[in-house]
Every structure is written in C-alpha cells, then in structure tokens.
Protein backbone atom coordinates (compact mmCIF):
# COMPACT_ATOMS: atom_id res chain seq x y z
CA UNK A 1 260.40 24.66 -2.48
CA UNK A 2 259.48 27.66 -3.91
CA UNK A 3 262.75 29.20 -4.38
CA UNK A 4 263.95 25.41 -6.29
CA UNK A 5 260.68 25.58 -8.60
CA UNK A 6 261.34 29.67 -9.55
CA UNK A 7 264.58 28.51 -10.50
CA UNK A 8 263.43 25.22 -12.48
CA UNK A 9 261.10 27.64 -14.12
CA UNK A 10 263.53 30.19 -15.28
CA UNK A 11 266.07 27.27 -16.43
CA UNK A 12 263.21 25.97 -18.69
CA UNK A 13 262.42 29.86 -19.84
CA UNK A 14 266.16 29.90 -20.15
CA UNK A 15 266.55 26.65 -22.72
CA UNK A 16 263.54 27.39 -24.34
CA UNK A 17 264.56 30.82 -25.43
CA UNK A 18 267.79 29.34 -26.44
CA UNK A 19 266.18 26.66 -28.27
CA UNK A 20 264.06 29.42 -30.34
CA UNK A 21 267.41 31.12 -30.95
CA UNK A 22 269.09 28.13 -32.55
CA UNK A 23 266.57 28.06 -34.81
CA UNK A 24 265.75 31.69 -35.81
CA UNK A 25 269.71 31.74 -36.40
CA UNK A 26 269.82 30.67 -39.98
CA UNK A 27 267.53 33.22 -41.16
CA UNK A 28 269.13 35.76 -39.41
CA UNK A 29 271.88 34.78 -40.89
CA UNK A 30 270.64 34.57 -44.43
CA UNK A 31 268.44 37.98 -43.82
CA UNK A 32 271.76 39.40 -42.59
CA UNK A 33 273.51 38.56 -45.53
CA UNK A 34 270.91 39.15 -47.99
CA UNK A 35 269.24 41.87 -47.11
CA UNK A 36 270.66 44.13 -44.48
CA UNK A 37 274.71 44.13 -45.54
CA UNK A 38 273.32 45.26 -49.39
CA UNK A 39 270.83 48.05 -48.10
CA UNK A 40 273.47 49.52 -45.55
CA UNK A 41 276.23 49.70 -49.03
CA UNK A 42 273.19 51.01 -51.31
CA UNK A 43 272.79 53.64 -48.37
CA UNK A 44 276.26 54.41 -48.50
CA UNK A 45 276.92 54.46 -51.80
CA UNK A 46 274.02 57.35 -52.14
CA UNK A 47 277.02 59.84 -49.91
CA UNK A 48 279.18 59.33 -52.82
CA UNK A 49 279.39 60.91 -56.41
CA UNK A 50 279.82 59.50 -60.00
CA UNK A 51 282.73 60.91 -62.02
CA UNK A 52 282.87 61.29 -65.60
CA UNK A 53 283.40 57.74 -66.26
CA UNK A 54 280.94 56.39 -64.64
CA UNK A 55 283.07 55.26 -61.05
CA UNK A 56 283.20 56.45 -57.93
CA UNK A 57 284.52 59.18 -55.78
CA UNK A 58 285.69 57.98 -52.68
CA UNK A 59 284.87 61.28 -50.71
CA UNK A 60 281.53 61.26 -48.99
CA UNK A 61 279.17 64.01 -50.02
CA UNK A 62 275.91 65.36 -49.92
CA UNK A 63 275.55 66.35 -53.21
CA UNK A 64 273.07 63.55 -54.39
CA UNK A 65 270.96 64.17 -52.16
CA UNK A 66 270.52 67.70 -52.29
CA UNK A 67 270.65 67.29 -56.37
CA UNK A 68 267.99 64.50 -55.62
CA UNK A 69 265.80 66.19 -53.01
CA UNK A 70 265.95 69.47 -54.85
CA UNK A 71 264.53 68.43 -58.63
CA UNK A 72 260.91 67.83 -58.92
CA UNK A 73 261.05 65.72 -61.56
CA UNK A 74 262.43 62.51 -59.18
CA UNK A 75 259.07 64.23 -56.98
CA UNK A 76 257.17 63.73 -59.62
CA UNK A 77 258.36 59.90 -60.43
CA UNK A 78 258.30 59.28 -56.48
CA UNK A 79 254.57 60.43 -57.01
CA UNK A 80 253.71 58.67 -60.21
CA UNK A 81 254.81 55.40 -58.79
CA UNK A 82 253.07 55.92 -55.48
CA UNK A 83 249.80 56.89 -57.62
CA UNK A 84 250.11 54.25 -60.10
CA UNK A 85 251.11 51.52 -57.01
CA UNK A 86 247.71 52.32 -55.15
CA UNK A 87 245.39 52.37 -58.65
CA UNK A 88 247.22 49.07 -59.21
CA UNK A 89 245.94 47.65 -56.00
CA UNK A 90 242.86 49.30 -55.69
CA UNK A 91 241.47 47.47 -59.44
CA UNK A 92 243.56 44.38 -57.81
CA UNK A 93 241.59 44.41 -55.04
CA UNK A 94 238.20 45.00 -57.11
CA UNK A 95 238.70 41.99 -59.37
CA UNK A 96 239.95 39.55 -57.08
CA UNK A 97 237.46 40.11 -54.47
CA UNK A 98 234.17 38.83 -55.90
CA UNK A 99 236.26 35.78 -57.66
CA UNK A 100 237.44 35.06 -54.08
CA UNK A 101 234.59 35.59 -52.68
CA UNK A 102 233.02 32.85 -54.59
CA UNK A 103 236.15 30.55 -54.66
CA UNK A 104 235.93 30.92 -50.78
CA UNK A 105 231.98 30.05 -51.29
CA UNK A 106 232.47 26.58 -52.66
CA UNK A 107 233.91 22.93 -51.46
CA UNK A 108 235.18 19.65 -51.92
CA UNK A 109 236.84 19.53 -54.99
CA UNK A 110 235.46 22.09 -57.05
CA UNK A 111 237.04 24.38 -54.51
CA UNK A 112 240.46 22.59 -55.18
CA UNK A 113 240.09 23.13 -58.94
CA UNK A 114 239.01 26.78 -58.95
CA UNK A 115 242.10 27.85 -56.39
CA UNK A 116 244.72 26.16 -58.66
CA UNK A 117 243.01 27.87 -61.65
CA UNK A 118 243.13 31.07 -59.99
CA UNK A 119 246.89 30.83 -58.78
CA UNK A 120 248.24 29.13 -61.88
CA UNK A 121 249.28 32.24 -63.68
CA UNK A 122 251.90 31.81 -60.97
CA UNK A 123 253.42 29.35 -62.99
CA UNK A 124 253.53 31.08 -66.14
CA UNK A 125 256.79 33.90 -65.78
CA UNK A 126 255.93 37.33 -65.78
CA UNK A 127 258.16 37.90 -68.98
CA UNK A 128 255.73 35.43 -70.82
CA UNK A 129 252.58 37.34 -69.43
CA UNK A 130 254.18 40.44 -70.32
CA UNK A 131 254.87 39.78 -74.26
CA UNK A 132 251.13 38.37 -73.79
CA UNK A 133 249.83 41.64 -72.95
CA UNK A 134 251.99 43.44 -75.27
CA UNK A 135 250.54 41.31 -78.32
CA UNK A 136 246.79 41.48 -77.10
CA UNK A 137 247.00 45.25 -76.20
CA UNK A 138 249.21 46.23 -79.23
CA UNK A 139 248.03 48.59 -82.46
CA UNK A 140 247.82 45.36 -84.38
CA UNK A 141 246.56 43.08 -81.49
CA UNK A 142 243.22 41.64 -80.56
CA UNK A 143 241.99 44.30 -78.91
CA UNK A 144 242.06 46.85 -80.60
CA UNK A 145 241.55 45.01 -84.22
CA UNK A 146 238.37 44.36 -81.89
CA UNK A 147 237.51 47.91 -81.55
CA UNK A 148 238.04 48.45 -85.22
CA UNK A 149 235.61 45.61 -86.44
CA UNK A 150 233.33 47.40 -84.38
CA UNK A 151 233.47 50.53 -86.14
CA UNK A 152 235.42 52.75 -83.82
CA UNK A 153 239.09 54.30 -83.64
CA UNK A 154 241.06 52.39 -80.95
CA UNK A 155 242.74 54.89 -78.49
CA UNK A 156 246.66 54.14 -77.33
CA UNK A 157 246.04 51.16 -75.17
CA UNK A 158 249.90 50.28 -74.89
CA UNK A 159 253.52 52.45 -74.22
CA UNK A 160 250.88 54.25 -71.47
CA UNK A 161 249.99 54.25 -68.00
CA UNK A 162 246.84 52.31 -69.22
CA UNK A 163 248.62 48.66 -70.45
CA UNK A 164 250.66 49.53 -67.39
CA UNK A 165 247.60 49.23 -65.22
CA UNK A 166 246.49 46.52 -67.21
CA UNK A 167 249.34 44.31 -67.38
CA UNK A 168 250.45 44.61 -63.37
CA UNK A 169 246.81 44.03 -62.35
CA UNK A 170 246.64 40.82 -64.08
CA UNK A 171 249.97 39.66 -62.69
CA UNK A 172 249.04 40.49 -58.95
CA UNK A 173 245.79 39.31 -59.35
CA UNK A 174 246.52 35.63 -57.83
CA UNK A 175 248.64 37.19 -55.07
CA UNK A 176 245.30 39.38 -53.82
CA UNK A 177 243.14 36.08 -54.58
CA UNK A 178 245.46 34.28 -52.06
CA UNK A 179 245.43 36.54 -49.26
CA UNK A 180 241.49 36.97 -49.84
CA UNK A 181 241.27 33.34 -49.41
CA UNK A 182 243.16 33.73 -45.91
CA UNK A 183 240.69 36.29 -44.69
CA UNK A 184 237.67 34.40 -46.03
CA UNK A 185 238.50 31.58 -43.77
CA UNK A 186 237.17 33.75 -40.56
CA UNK A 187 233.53 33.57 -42.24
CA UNK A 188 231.53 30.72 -40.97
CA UNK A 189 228.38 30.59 -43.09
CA UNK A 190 226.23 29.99 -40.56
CA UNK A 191 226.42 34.04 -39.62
CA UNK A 192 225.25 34.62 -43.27
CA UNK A 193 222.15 32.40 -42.73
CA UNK A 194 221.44 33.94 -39.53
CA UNK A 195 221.47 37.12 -41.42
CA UNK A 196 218.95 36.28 -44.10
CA UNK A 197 216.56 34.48 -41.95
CA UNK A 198 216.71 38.07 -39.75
CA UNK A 199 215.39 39.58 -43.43
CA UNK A 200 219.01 41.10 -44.50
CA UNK A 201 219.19 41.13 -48.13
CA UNK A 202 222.47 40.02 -49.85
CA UNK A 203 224.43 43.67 -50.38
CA UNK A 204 223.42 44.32 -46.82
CA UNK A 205 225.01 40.60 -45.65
CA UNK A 206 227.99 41.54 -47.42
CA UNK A 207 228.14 44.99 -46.48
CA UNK A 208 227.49 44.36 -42.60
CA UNK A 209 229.06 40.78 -42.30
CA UNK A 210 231.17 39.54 -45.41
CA UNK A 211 233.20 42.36 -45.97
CA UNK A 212 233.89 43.53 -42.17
CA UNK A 213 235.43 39.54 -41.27
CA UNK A 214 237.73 40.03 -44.32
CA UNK A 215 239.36 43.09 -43.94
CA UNK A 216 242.70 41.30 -42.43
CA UNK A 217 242.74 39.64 -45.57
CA UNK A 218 242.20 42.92 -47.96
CA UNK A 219 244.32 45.10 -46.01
CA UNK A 220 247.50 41.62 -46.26
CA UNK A 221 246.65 41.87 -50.11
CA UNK A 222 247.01 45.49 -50.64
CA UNK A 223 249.75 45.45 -48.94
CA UNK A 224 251.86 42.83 -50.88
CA UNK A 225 250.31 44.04 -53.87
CA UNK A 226 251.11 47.85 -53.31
CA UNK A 227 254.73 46.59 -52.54
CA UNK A 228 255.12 44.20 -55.46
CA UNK A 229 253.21 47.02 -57.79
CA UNK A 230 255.48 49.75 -56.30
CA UNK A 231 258.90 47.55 -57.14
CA UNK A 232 258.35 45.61 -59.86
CA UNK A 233 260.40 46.91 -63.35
CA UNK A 234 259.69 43.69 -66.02
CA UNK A 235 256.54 44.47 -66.58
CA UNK A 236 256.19 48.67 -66.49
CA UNK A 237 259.47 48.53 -68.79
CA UNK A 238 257.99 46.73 -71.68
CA UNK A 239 254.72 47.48 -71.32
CA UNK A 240 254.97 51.29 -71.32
CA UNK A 241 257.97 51.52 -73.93
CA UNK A 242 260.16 53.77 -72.04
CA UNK A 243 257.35 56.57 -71.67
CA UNK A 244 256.36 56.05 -68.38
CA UNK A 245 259.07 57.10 -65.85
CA UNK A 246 258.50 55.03 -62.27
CA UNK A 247 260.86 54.60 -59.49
CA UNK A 248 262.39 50.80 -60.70
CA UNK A 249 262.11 51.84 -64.02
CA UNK A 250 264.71 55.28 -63.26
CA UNK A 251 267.14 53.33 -60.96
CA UNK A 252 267.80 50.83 -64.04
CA UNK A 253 268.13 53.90 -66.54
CA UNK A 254 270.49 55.64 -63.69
CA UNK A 255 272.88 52.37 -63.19
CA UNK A 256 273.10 50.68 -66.41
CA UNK A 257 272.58 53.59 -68.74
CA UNK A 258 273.61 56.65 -67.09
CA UNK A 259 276.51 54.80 -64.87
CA UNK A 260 275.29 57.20 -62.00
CA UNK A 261 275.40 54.70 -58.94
CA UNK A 262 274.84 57.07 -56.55
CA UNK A 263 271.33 58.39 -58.05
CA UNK A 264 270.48 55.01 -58.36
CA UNK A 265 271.02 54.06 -54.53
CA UNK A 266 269.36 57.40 -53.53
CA UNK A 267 266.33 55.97 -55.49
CA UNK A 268 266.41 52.76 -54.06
CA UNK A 269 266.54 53.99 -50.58
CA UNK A 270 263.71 55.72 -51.79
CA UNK A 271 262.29 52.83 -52.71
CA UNK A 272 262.34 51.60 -48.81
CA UNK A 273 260.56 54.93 -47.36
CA UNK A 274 257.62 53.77 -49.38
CA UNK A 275 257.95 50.59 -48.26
CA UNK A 276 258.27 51.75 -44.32
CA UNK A 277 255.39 53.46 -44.93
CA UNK A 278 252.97 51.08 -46.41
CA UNK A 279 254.71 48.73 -43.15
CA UNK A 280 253.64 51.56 -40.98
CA UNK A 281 249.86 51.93 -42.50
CA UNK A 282 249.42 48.26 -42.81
CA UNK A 283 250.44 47.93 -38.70
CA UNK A 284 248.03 50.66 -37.39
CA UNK A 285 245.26 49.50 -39.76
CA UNK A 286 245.44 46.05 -38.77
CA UNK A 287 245.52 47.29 -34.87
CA UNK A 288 241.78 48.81 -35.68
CA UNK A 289 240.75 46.27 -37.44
CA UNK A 290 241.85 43.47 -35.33
C-alpha cells in the first residue's frame, strides 16, 4: 500500500510539474526570442570591429574591449549614469513616499480617485512630458520668467544634469508611487493606534513602525526606478541637449552617428552589469529585510 501510494504521489508530482511546464512554455519562448537570442548577438557583436564604412569585420577581436576598458572617459559616463541613476531614485523615492503614504492612508473612493490621479501621467507619453519640461524649464519658460519677475537672474535650469534630474523624476514618480502602494498594504492601522495610545509621537510611529513594514516596497521601487533611470534615452536626450553624456545616450551616438556597432554593444553589455548588480543588491537586501 505504501509502495502504490509513493508511486500515485510521484505520478501527481510528475503531471503537475508538467502541467506548470506547459504553461511557463510560452514565455520562455517569447523571453527566448526576445530577450536572450538579441543579448547573446549584442555580446558577440562587441568581439568584432567597425571598418571605415561603418560594417563589420568578421574576425573576432579584442580590441573593443581593451579600447573600451582602457579610456576613462566611457569610466567616467559608466559613472555619471550610475550617479545620476541613484540621485534619480533617491528624490523619486523622497517625493513619492509621503504622497503614498497618504494615498495608502485613505479609503473608499477617495482612495480610488487619488491612485488614478497619481498613475495617470502613465497615460500621457514620455515624449509629451518631455517637450513639457523642456517648455516650463526653458530660458523663456515659466520658470524661470518666474525667477525674473521676482527680481533675480535665473541659473541654467535646462541642457544640464539639473532638468535631467527634474524631468526623469517626474516621469518615474508614478512607478515609485505604485510599488509604495504594494508595501503599504502590510500596515494594518491598528499597530499605529497601538503606538500612540503607548505615547509614541507621529515621527517616532513612522520612524519605528511605518517606515520599517514598507521597506519591501521602497527597496521594489528603487529598484525599477534605478533600472528605468539608468536605461532610459527620450528623456536625458532632449532634456540635456547633447551635453550630458550617459550610457543610452553614447550607445545611440556610437550606432547611428558614429556607425561603430561594436562600441555600441560593448556599452550595452555594459548596460546589463549595472543591471546584474542592482539584481544582486535588490536580492540580498530583500533577504534582510524580509
């Protein structure tokens, strides 16, 4: 009897495991496709080198590489865009958390109506956002014909890091709101009563209770944000007018201006070491959090 139900049970392990494989199949398929087949011919393509004319040379080589690991100015770019990715989130993170904080604070429908609010920018495309910025942040904009009506000298606030940081913190704003929402959920605001009846005052509540329960959901935001900040070319392009050299920004210049294909993969597998890594921090954090 026991050998028949040992069996029974490993049959049933057996079609359930085959079950789950049916169905993670078509994303492995698309992933396959998608994802993996490009990155393995960007990853090749960086062994090659870029003739005159802009094609390729079918010999594999290590000159990119060693051209590439051997200038510090793509070490400085690999550091600006690290730098500028984790100022992104960290102003990201500071604006969206007391706004989700109190979205997460309210209910019924007024909840409802301040979560679409705060994720319809979503809607809007980045382009559109973008050309926003550049016309509010602009020498003839709002802002600084603001700053002149008030009797001072408006410094550079576009073609700079600054509408950079501006610009990209607005657009990732709803995706930090979001996963602040997710991590909110874990509060039950009955521990914040028991806290204040104990005598705790509000920063100490927060401090001690509020912002320990969310940190899955700040550590999920940074992370998407840091990613999305690190990759993302619309926005840095227009908004910093060519004068701010970052790691999308260079691997467009490099394969549609330049022609040099192989620099540009090299970059882009760049791209996916910072990417590992933030993977890598995000997994042990979330182990010590957790």
């Amino acid at each position: 009897m026991k050998d028949s139900a040992a069996v029974d049970q490993s049959n049933s392990s057996r079609r359930a495991a085959g079950v789950v494989f049916g169905l993670l199949l078509p994303i492995l398929i698309v992933n396959i496709i998608a994802f993996v087949v490009p990155v393995l011919n960007l990853a090749a393509m960086s062994f090659r080198s870029a003739t005159a004319i802009g094609s390729l040379d079918e010999a594999l080589t290590l000159s990119t590489w060693q051209s590439l690991l051997g200038d510090t100015f793509y070490w400085s770019i690999l550091w600006r865009t690290v730098w500028m990715g984790a100022l992104i989130t960290a102003v990201t993170l500071l604006l969206s958390y007391p706004l989700a904080l109190f979205v997460s604070r309210r209910s019924g429908w007024v909840k409802t109506v301040l979560v679409v609010a705060c994720i319809s920018p979503l809607l809007i495309s980045a382009v559109v956002r973008t050309y926003g910025w550049m016309v509010i942040l602009g020498n003839q904009g709002f802002l600084p014909a603001l700053i002149r009506a008030s009797g001072f000298t408006p410094p550079r606030l576009i073609n700079n890091e600054f509408g950079v940081l501006v610009g990209m913190t607005e657009i990732l704003m709803p995706y930090m709101i979001l996963s602040l929402l997710s991590g909110f959920g874990r509060l039950d605001p009955i521990l914040d009563q028991a806290a204040e009846t104990l005598g705790a005052r509000p920063l100490t509540v927060l401090r001690r209770i509020v912002l320990p329960l969310s940190l899955p959901g700040i550590l999920l935001g940074c992370l998407l944000c840091f990613v999305l900040a690190v990759s993302s070319f619309i926005t840095p392009k227009m908004l910093a007018g060519g004068r701010v050299s970052l790691l999308a920004t260079e691997i467009y210049d490099q394969a549609i201006v330049t022609l040099n294909w192989p620099l540009a993969a090299c970059l882009s597998v760049f791209i996916l070491f910072v990417f590992g890594a933030a993977l890598l921090a995000y997994g042990q954090l979330s182990k010590i959090v957790d």
